[in-house]
C-alpha atoms as a PDB file:
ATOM      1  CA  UNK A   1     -32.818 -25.387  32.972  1.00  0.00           C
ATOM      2  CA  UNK A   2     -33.911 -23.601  36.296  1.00  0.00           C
ATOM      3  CA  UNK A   3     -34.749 -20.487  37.410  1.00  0.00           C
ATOM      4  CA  UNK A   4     -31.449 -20.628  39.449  1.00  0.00           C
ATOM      5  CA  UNK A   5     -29.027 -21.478  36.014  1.00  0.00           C
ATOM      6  CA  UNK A   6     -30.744 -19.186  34.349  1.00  0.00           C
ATOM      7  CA  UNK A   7     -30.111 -16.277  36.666  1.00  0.00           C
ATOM      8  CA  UNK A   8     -26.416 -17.806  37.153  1.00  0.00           C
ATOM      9  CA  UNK A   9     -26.400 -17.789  33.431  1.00  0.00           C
ATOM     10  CA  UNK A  10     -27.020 -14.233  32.621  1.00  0.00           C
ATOM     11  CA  UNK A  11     -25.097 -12.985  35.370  1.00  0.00           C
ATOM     12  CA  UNK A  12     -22.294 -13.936  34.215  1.00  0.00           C
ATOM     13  CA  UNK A  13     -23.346 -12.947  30.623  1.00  0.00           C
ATOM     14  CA  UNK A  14     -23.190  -8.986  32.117  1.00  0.00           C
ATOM     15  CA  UNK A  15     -20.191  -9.897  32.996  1.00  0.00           C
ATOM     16  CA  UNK A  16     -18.587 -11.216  29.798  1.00  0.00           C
ATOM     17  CA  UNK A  17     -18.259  -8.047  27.508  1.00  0.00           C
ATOM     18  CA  UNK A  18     -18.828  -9.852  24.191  1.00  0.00           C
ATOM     19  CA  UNK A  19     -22.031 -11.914  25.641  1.00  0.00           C
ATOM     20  CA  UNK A  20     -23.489  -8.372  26.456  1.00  0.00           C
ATOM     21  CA  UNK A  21     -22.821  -6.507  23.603  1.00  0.00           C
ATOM     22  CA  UNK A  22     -23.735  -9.179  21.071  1.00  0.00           C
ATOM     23  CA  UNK A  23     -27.301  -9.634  22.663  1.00  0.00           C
ATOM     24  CA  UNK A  24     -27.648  -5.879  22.380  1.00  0.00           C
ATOM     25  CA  UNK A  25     -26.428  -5.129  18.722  1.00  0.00           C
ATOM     26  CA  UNK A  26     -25.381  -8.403  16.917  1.00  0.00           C
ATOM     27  CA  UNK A  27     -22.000  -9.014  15.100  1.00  0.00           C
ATOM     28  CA  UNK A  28     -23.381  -6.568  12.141  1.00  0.00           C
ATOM     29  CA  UNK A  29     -24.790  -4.269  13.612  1.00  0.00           C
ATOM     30  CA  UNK A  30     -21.223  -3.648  15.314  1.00  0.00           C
ATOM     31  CA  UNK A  31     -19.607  -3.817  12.255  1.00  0.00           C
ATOM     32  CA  UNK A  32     -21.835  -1.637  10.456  1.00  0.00           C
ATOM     33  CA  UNK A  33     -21.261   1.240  13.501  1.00  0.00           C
ATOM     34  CA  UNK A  34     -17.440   0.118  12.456  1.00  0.00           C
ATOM     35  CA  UNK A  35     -17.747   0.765   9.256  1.00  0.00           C
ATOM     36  CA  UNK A  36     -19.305   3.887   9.341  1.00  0.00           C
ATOM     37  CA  UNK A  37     -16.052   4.873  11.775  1.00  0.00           C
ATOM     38  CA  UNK A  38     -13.744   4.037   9.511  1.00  0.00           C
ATOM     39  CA  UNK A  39     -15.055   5.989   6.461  1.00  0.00           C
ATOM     40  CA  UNK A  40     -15.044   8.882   8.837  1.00  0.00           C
ATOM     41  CA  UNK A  41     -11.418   8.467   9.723  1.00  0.00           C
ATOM     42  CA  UNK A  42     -10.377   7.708   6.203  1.00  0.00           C
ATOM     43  CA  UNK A  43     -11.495  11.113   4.781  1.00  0.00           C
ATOM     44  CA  UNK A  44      -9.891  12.907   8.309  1.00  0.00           C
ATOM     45  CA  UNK A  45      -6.516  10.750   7.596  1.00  0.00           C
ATOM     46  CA  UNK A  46      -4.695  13.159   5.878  1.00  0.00           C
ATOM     47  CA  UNK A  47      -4.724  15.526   8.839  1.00  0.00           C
ATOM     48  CA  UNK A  48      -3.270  13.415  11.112  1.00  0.00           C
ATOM     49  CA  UNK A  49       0.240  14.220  12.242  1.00  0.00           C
ATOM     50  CA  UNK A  50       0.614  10.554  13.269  1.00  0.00           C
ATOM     51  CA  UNK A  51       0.231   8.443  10.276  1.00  0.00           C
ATOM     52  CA  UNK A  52       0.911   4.954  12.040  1.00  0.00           C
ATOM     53  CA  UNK A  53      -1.240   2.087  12.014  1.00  0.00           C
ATOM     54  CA  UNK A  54      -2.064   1.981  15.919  1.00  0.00           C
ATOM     55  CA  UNK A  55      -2.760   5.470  15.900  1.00  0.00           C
ATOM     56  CA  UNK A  56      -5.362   4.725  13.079  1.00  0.00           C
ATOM     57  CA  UNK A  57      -6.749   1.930  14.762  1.00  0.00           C
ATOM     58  CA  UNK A  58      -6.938   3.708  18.135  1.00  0.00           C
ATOM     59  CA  UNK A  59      -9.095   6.690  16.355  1.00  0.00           C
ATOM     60  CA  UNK A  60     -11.552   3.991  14.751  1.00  0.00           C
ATOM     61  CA  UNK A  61     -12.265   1.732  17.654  1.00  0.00           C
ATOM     62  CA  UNK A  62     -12.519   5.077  19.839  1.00  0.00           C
ATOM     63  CA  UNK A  63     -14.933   6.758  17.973  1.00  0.00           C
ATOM     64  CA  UNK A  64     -16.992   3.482  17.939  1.00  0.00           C
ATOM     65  CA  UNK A  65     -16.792   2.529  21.722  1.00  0.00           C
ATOM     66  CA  UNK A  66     -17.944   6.374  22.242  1.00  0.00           C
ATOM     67  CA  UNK A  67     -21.141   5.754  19.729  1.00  0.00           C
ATOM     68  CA  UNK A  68     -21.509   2.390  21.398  1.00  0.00           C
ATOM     69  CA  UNK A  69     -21.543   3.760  24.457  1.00  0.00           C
ATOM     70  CA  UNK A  70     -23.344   6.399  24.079  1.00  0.00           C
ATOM     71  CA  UNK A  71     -26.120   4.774  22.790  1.00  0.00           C
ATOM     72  CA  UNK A  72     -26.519   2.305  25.860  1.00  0.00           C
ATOM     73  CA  UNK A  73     -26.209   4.690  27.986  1.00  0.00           C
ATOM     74  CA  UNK A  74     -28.264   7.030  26.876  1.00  0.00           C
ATOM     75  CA  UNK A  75     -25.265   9.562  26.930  1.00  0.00           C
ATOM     76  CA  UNK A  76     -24.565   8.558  30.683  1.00  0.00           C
ATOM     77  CA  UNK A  77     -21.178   6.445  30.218  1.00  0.00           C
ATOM     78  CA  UNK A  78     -20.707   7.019  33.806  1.00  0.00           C
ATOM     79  CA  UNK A  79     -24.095   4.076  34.239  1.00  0.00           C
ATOM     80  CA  UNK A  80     -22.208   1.924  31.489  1.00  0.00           C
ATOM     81  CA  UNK A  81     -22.518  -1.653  32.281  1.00  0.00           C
ATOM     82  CA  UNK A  82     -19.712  -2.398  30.693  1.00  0.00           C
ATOM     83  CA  UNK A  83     -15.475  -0.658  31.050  1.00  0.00           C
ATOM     84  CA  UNK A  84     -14.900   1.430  28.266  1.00  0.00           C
ATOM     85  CA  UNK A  85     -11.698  -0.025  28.329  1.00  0.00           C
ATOM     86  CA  UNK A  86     -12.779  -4.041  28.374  1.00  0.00           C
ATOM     87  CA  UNK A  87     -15.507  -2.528  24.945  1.00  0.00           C
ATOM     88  CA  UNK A  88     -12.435  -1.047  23.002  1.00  0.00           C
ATOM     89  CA  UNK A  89     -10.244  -4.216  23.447  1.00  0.00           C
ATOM     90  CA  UNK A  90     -12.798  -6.378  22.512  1.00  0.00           C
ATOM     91  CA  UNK A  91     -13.762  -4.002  19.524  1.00  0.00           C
ATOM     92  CA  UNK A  92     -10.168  -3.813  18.649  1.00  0.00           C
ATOM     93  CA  UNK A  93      -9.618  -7.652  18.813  1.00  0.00           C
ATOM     94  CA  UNK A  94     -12.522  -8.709  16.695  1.00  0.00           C
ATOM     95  CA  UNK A  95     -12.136  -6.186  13.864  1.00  0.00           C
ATOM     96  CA  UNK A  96      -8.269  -5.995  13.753  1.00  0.00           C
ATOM     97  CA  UNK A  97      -8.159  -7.533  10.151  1.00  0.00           C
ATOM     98  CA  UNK A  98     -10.741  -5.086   8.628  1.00  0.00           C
ATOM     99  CA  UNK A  99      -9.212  -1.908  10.406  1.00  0.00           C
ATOM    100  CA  UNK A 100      -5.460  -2.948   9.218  1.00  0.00           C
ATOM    101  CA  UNK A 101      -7.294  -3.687   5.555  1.00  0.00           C
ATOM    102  CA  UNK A 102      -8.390   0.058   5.526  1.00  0.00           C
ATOM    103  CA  UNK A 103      -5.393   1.378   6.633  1.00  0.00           C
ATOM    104  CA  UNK A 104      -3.410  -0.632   3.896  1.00  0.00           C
ATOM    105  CA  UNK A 105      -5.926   1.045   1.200  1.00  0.00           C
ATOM    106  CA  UNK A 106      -5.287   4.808   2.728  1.00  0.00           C
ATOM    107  CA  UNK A 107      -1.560   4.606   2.837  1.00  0.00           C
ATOM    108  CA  UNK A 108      -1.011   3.072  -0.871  1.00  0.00           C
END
C-alpha cells in the first residue's frame, strides 16, 4: 500500500465514527466506561420520574458519550473530532442488548 491509500485510508477512518473510536479505546475499554454508567444509573433509578426503557437508555449512553468525550477532548467537546450525536448512536446501537438486560434486572 502507498503513501497515497494510506492517507486515503485514514481519512476516511476520522470520518467513520466507529473506525475512530475503536483505534482510540477498543471494544472493552468502551464497554467497561459502559459499564461503569450503568451501575451509576442503576443505583440513581429509583429517582427517576420517568421509569421507561428509552429514558434509561438515553441516561446511560449520555453519561458515557460525555466521559468519552471528555476524555478526547481534553474537556474541549467543542474540538471533538467526532458529533456527539453520530458517538451516542453508535454507543446506543452497539450496546442496546446489554443496556435493555440492565434495565430488565432494575424493573423486576
Amino acid at each position: 500500500m502507498n503513501l497515497q491509500e494510506t492517507i486515503r485510508r485514514i481519512l476516511m477512518e476520522e470520518v467513520n465514527v466507529k473506525s475512530y473510536i475503536l483505534r482510540r479505546y477498543g471494544f472493552d475499554e468502551i464497554e467497561d466506561i459502559l459499564n461503569q454508567r450503568l451501575l451509576n444509573q442503576s443505583k440513581n433509578f429509583k429517582h427517576y420520574e420517568n421509569k421507561s426503557l428509552d429514558y434509561f437508555t438515553n441516561a446511560v449512553v449520555r453519561t458515557t458519550v460525555e466521559y468519552i468525550l471528555e476524555d478526547l477532548t481534553d474537556g474541549w467537546n467543542e474540538d471533538s473530532p467526532v458529533s456527539e450525536e453520530s458517538l451516542h448512536d453508535f454507543i446506543k446501537n452497539s450496546f442496546k442488548d446489554k443496556i435493555t438486560e440492565k434495565y430488565i434486572d432494575i424493573v423486576k
